[in-house]
Protein backbone atom coordinates (compact mmCIF):
# COMPACT_ATOMS: atom_id res chain seq x y z
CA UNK A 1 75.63 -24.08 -17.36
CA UNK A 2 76.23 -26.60 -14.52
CA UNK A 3 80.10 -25.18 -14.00
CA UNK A 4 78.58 -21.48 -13.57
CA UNK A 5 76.21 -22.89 -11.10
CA UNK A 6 78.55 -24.46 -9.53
CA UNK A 7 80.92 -21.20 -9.27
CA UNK A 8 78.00 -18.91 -8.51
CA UNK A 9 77.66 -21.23 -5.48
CA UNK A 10 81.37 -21.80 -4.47
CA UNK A 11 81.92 -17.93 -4.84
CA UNK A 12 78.24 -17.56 -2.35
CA UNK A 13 79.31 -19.74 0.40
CA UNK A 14 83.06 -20.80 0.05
CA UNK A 15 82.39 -24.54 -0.14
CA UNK A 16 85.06 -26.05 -1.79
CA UNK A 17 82.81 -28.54 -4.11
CA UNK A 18 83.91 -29.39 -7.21
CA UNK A 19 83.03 -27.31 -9.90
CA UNK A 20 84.25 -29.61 -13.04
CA UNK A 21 84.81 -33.66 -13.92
CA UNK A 22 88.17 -34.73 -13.42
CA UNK A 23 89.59 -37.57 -14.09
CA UNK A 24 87.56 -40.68 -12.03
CA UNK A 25 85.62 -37.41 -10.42
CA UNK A 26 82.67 -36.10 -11.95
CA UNK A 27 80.23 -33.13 -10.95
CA UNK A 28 76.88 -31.53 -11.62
CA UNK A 29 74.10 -29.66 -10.19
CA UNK A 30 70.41 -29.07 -10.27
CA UNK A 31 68.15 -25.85 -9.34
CA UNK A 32 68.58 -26.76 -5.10
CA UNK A 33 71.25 -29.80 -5.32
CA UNK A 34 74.85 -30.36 -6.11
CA UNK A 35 76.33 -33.65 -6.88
CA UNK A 36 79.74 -34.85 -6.68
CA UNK A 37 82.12 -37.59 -6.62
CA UNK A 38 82.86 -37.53 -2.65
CA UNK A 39 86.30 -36.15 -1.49
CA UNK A 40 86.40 -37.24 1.77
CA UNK A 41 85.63 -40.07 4.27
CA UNK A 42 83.16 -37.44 5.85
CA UNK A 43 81.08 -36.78 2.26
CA UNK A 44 81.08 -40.59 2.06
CA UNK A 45 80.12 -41.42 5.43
CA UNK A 46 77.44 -38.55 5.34
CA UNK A 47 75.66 -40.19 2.44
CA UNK A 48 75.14 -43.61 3.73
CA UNK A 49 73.37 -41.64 6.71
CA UNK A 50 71.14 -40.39 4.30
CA UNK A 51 69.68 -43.48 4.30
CA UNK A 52 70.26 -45.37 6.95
CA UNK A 53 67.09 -43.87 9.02
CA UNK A 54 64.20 -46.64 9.35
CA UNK A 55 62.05 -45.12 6.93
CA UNK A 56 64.24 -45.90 4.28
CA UNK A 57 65.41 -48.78 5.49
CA UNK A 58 61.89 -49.62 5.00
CA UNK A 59 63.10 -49.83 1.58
CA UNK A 60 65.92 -50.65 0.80
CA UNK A 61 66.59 -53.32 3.75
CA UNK A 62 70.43 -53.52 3.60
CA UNK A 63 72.69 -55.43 5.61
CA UNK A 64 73.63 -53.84 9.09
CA UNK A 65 77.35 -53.26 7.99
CA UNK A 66 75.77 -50.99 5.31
CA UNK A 67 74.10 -48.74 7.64
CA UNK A 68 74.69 -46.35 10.67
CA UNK A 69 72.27 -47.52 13.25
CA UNK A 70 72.72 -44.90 15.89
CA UNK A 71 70.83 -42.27 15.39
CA UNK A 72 72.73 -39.45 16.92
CA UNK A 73 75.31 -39.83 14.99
CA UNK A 74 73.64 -40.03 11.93
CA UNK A 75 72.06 -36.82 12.87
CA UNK A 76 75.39 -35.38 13.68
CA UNK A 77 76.93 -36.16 10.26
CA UNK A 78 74.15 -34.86 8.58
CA UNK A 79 74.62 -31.56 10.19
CA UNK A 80 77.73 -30.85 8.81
CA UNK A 81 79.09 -30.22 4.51
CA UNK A 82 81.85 -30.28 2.19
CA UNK A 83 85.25 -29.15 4.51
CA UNK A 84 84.62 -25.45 4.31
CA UNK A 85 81.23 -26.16 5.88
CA UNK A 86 81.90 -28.28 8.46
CA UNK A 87 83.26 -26.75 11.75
CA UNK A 88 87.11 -27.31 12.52
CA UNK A 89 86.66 -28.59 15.55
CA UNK A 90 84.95 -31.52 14.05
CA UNK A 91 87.88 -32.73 12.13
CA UNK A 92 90.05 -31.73 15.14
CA UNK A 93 88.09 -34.15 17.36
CA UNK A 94 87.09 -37.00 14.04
CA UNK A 95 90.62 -36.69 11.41
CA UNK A 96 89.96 -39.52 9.78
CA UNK A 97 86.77 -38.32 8.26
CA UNK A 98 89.05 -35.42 6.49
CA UNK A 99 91.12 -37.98 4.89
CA UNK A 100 90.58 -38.48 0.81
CA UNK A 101 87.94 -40.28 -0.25
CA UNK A 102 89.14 -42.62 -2.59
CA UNK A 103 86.62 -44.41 -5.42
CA UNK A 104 87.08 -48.00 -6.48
CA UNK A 105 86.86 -49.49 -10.20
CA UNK A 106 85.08 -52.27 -8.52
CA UNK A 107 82.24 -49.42 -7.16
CA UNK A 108 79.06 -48.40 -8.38
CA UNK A 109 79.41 -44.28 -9.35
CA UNK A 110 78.77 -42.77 -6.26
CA UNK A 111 77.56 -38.88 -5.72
CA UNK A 112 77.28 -37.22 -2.57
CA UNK A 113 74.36 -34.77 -2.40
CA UNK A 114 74.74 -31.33 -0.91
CA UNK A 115 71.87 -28.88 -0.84
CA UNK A 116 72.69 -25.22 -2.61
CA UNK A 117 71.03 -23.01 -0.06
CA UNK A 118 72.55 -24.48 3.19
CA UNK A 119 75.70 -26.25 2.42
CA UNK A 120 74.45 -29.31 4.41
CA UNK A 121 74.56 -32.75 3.28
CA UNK A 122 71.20 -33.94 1.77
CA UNK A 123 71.79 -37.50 0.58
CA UNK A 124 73.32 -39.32 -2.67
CA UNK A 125 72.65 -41.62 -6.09
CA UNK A 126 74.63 -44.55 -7.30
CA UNK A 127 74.53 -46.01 -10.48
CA UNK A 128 75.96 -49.33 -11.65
CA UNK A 129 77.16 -49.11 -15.04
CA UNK A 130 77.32 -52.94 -16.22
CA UNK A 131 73.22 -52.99 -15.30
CA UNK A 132 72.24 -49.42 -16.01
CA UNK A 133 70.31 -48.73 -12.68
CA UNK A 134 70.44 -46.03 -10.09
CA UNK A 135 68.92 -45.93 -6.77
CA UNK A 136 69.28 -42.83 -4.19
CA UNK A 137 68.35 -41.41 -1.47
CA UNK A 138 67.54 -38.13 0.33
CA UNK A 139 67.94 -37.28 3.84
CA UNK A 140 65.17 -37.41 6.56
CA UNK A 141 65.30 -33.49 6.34
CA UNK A 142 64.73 -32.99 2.81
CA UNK A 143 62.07 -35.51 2.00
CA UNK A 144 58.96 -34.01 1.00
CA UNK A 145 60.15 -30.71 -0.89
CA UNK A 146 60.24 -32.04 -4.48
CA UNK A 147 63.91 -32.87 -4.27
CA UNK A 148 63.47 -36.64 -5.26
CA UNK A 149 62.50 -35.93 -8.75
CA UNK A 150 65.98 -33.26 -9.08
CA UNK A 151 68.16 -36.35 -7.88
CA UNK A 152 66.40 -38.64 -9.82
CA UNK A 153 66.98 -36.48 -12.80
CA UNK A 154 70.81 -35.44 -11.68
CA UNK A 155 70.88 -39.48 -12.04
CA UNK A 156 69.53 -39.75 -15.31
CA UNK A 157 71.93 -36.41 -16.57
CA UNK A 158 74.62 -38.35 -15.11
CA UNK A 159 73.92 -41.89 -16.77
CA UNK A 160 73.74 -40.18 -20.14
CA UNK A 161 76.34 -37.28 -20.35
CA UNK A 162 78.92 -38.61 -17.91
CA UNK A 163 78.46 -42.00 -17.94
CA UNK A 164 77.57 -42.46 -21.94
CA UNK A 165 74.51 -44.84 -21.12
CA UNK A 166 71.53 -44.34 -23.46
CA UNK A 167 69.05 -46.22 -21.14
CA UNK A 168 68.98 -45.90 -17.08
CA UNK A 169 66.59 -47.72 -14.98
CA UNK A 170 65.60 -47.37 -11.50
CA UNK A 171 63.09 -49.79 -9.50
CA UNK A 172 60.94 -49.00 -6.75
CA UNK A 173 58.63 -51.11 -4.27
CA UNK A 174 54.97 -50.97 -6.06
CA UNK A 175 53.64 -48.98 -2.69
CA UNK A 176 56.50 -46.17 -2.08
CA UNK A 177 54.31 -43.92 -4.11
CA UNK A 178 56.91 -41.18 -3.10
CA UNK A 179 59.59 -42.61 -4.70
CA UNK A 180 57.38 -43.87 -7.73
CA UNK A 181 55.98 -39.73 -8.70
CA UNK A 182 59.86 -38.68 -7.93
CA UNK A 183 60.72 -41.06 -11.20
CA UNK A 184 57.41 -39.60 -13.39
CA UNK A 185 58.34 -36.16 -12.71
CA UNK A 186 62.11 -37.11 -13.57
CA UNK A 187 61.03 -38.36 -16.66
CA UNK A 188 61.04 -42.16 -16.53
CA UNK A 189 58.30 -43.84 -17.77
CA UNK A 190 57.42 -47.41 -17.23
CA UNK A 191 59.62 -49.90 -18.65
CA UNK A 192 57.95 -51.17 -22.05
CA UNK A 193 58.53 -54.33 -24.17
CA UNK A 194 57.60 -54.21 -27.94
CA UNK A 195 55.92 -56.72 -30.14
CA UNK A 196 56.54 -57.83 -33.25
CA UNK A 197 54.15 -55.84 -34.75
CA UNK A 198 55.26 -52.55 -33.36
CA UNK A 199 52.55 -52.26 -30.39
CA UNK A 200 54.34 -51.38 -27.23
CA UNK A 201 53.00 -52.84 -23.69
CA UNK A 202 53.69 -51.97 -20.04
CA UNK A 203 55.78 -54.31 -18.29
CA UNK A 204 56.60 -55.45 -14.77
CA UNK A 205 59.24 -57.84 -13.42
CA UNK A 206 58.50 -61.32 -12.06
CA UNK A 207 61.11 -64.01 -11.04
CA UNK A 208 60.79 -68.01 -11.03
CA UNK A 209 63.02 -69.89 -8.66
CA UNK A 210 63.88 -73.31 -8.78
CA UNK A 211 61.88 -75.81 -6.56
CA UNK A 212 64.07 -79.10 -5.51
CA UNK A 213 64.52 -81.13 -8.06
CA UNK A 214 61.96 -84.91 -7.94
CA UNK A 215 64.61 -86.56 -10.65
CA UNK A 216 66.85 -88.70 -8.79
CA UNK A 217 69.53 -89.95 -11.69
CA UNK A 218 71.82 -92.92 -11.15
C-alpha cells in the first residue's frame, strides 16, 4: 500500500521521492505525509529548519550549531521540495545543497518529511535504535492540522517494520500538550511498569544526581 501511494504521488506531481527501501534508504507514507531517507544536502538541511524556529526550540533547546538561526533562510528552505520541486535556479545559485546526502552508521535514522498535496518540505523524525526513541518535528506551517499524530505514527511504522523494534518511545515536556495528544492519537500510551503480581502502574521518569562527596579517604 505505501509503494502505490507513493507512485500515485510521484506520477501526480513528478517529485522524484523514493518510492521503495533500498539498501541504508528506507521510505513510507501516511494519508498527507511522505517520509524518506534524505537524498540531498537540501532535504537534510530543510529538516533541521523544521525545527529550528523558537517555538520549538522552546523544546527541544539544542545547541546553536544544531540550528539555523536566521529566519529568512529558514523560511526560504522551507519553501522549496525534493529536486523536481525546487526551482532550478535555486541549485544554480546554492549547488552544494544538490549534492547526495549521505547517512552515517554513527546517525540516528533520519526521515525528511514532505507534505503529499504541495510537494513542500514539512519537517522530519529520528529515531535512535540502541535506545528505541524518536523525536520529530513539523514545520511552523503545518502545526496545528493533525499532522503530529501521522508523523508520530510514520515513526512508530518505521521503528517496527523497518527498523525491527518491538517497543518505541518518545518523551515530551509535561506542558507541550500539543505534542503530548499527537502521541495518544498515534497510539502511545503512557509508559507502564508491572508488579509482581501482574497489576500494571503509570510511570514517569525522575533522575538523582550525585551531590559532592563529605568522605575525605586517606
Amino acid at each position: 500500500m505505501i509503494r502505490s501511494l507513493l507512485r500515485s504521488r510521484r506520477a501526480a506531481s513528478g517529485l522524484p521521492v523514493p518510492d521503495a527501501c533500498t539498501p541504508g534508504r528506507h521510505a513510507l507514507a501516511t494519508r498527507h505525509l511522505l517520509f524518506y531517507t534524505p537524498v540531498t544536502k537540501l532535504d537534510a538541511l530543510a529538516a533541521i529548519c523544521a525545527g529550528a524556529d523558537p517555538d520549538a526550540q522552546r523544546w527541544q533547546g539544542n545547541q546553536a550549531d544544531q540550528v539555523i538561526p536566521d529566519a529568512d533562510t529558514r523560511q526560504a528552505l522551507l519553501r522549496m521540495g525534493p529536486a523536481g520541486a525546487t526551482p532550478r535556479w535555486f541549485f544554480r545559485s546554492n549547488p552544494e545543497l544538490a549534492e547526495p546526502f549521505e547517512p552515517s552508521p554513527e546517525m540516528s535514522e533520519f526521515m525528511v518529511c514532505v507534505r503529499r498535496d504541495t510537494g513542500l518540505y514539512a519537517g522530519y523524525f529520528e529515531l535512535d535504535h540502541a535506545s528505541g526513541e524518536m523525536g520529530g518535528n513539523l514545520a511552523p506551517d503545518h502545526r496545528g492540522q493533525g499532522l503530529g499524530a501521522e508523523l508520530f505514527l510514520a515513526g512508530a511504522e518505521f521503528a517496527h517494520g523497518h527498523a525491527g523494534l518491538p517497543t518505541v518511545r518518545a518523551g515530551t515536556a509535561t506542558t507541550n500538550l500539543a505534542c503530548r495528544r499527537a502521541l495518544e492519537r498515534a497510539g502511545f500510551v503512557p509508559a507502564r511498569h508491572t508488579l509482581p503480581d501482574g497489576r500494571e502502574l503509570d510511570t514517569v521518569w525522575y533522575r538523582h544526581e550525585a551531590a559532592a562527596s563529605a568522605c575525605a579517604r586517606p
